[in-house]
Protein backbone atom coordinates (compact mmCIF):
# COMPACT_ATOMS: atom_id res chain seq x y z
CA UNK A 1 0.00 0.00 0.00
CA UNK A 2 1.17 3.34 -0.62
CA UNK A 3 0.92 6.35 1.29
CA UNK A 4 -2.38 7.39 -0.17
CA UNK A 5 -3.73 4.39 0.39
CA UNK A 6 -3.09 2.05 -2.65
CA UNK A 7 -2.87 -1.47 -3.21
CA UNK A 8 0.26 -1.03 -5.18
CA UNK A 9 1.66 -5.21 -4.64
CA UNK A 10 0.22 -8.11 -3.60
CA UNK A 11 2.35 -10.46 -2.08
CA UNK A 12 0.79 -14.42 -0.91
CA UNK A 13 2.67 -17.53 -0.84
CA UNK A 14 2.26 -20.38 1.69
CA UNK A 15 3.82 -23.21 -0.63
CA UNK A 16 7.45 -22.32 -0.24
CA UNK A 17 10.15 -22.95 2.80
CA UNK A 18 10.78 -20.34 5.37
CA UNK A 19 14.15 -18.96 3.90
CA UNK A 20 12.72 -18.69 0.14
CA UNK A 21 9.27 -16.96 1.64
CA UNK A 22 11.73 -14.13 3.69
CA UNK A 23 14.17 -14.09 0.85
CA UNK A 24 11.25 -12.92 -1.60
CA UNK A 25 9.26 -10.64 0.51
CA UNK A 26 13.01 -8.45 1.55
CA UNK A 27 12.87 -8.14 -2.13
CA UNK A 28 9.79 -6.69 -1.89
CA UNK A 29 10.47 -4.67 0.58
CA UNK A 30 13.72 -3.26 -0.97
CA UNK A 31 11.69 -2.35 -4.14
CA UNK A 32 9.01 -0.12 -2.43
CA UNK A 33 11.75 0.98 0.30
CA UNK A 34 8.85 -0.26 3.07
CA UNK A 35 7.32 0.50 6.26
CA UNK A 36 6.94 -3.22 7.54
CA UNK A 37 4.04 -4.50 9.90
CA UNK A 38 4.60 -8.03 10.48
CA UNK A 39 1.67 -9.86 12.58
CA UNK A 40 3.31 -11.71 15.52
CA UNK A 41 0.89 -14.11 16.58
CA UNK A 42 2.07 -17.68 16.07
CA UNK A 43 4.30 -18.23 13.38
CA UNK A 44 4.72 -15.18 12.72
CA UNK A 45 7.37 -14.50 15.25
CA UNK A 46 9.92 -16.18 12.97
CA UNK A 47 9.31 -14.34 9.77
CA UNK A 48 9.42 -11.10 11.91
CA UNK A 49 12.34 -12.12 13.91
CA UNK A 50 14.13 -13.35 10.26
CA UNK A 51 12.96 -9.84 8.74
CA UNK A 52 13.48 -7.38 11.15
CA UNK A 53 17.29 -8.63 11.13
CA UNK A 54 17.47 -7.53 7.49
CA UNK A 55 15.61 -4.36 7.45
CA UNK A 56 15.19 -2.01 10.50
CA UNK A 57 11.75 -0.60 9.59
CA UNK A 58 9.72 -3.57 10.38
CA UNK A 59 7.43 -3.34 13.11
CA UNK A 60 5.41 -6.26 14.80
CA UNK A 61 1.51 -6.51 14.66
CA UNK A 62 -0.21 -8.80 17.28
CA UNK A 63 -3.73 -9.24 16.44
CA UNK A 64 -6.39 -9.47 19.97
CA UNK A 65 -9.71 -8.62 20.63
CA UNK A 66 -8.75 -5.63 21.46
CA UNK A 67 -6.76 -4.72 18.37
CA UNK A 68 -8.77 -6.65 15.72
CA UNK A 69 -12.19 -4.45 16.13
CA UNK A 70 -9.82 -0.84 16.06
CA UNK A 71 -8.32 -2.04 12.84
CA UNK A 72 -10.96 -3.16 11.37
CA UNK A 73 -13.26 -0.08 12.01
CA UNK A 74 -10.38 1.86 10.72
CA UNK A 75 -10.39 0.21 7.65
CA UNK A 76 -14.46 0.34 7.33
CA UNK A 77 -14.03 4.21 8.40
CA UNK A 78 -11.27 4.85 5.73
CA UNK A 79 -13.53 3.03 2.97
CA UNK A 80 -16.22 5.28 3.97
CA UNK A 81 -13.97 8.45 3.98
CA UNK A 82 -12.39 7.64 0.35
CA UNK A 83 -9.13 7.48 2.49
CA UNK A 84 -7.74 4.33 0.56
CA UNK A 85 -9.25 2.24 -2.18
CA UNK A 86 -10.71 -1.26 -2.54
CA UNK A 87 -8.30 -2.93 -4.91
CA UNK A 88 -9.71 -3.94 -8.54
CA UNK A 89 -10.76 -7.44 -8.57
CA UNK A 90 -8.36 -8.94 -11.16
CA UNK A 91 -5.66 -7.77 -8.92
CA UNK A 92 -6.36 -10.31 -6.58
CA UNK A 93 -9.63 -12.03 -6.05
CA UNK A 94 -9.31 -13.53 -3.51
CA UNK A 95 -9.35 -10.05 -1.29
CA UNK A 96 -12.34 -9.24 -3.09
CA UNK A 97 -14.14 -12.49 -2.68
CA UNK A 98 -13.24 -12.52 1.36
CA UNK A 99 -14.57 -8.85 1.31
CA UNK A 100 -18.03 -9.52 0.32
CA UNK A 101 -18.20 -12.23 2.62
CA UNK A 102 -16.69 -9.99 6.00
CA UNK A 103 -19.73 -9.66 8.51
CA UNK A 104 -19.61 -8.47 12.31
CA UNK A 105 -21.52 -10.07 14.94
CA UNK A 106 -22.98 -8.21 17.59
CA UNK A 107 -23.33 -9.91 21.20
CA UNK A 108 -26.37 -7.60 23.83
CA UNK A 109 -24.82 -9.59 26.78
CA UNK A 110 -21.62 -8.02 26.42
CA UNK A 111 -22.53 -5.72 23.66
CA UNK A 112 -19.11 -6.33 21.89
CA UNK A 113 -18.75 -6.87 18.51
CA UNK A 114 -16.93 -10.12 16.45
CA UNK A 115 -15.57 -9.12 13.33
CA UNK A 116 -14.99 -11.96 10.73
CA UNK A 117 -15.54 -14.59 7.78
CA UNK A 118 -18.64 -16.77 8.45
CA UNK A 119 -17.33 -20.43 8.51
CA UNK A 120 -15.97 -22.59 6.81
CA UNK A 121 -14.40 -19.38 5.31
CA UNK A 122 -10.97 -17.15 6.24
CA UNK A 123 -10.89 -13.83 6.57
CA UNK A 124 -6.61 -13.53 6.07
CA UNK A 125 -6.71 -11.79 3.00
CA UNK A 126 -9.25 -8.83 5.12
CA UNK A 127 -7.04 -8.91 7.97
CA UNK A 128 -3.82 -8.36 5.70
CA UNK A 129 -5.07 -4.71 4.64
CA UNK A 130 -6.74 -3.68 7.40
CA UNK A 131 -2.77 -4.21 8.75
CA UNK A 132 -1.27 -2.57 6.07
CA UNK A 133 -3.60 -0.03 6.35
CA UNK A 134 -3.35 0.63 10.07
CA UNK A 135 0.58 0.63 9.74
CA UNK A 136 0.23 3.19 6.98
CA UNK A 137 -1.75 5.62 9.49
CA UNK A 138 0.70 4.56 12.38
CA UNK A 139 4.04 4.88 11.31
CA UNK A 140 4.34 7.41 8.22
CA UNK A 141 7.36 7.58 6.38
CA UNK A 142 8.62 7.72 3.10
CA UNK A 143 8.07 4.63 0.89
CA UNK A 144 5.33 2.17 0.71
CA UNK A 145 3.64 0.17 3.59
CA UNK A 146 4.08 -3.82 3.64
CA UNK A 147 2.29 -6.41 5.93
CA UNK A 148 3.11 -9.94 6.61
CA UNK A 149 0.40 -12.31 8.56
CA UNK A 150 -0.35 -15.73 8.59
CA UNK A 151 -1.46 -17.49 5.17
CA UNK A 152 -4.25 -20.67 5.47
C-alpha cells in the first residue's frame, strides 16, 4: 500500500520454505523501500524475527480482541472516507471475494462486537489490509507500507 492508500503489490505464498518466503518478501520490501508491519501471533514471530534482522523498519503486529475491532473499524471508516481504495478485482480475487463475505456479529450480553468470515471461510486476506492499512496511518514515512500475517 502506498501512502495514499493504494494497493500497489500483492504479495501471498504459503507453498514455499521459510528462507525462500523471507528471501522474496526483503525483495519486496527493498523495491518499495517499506514500512513493515509483520503480525506476531504464532508463526509469525519467525518471519518477523528473520525480517526485522534484514531491514530495520519492520514493526510487529499482534492481532487481539482488542486490536482486531480498532483495525478493522479503521479500515471500514477509511472506505467510507475515500481514504484508501478497494483494490480492482483482477488484482487479486481472492481479497475481493473474502470482502463480500466480511460480517460483524454483535453480542447484547456483552454488547461487543466479532468481526470476521462466516465459517468454513478465512478472513486472512481482510485482515492483511486492514494491517497494512493501520501501519500506513501509524508509522508514516517515506516509501510504501508492507504487511506480513499468517497465510491458510
Amino acid at each position: 500500500m502506498d501512502s495514499e492508500g493504494n494497493v500497489v503489490e500483492i504479495y501471498r505464498n504459503n507453498k514455499v520454505e521459510w528462507t525462500r518466503m523471507t528471501a522474496e518478501i526483503l525483495t519486496l520490501i527493498r523495491k518499495h523501500n517499506a514500512t513493515v508491519m509483520i503480525e506476531v501471533n504464532s508463526i509469525g514471530d519467525v518471519i518477523y524475527e528473520q525480517i526485522k534482522r534484514e531491514w530495520q523498519n519492520t514493526h510487529a503486529f499482534v492481532t487481539s480482541a482488542k486490536s482486531k475491532p480498532e483495525i478493522i473499524e479503521g479500515l471500514i471508516l477509511d472506505f467510507a472516507q475515500d481514504t484508501i481504495g478497494i483494490p480492482d478485482k483482477t488484482l487479486f480475487p481472492a481479497l475481493t471475494h473474502e470482502l463480500e463475505l466480511f460480517t460483524y456479529e454483535y453480542n447484547p450480553r456483552t454488547r461487543g462486537i466479532r468481526y470476521g468470515a462466516p465459517a468454513p471461510h478465512h478472513d486472512d486476506c481482510v485482515m492483511s489490509l486492514a494491517i497494512v492499512n493501520y501501519n500506513r496511518k501509524q508509522n508514516k514515512s517515506v516509501g510504501d507500507y508492507v504487511v506480513l500475517g499468517r497465510s491458510r
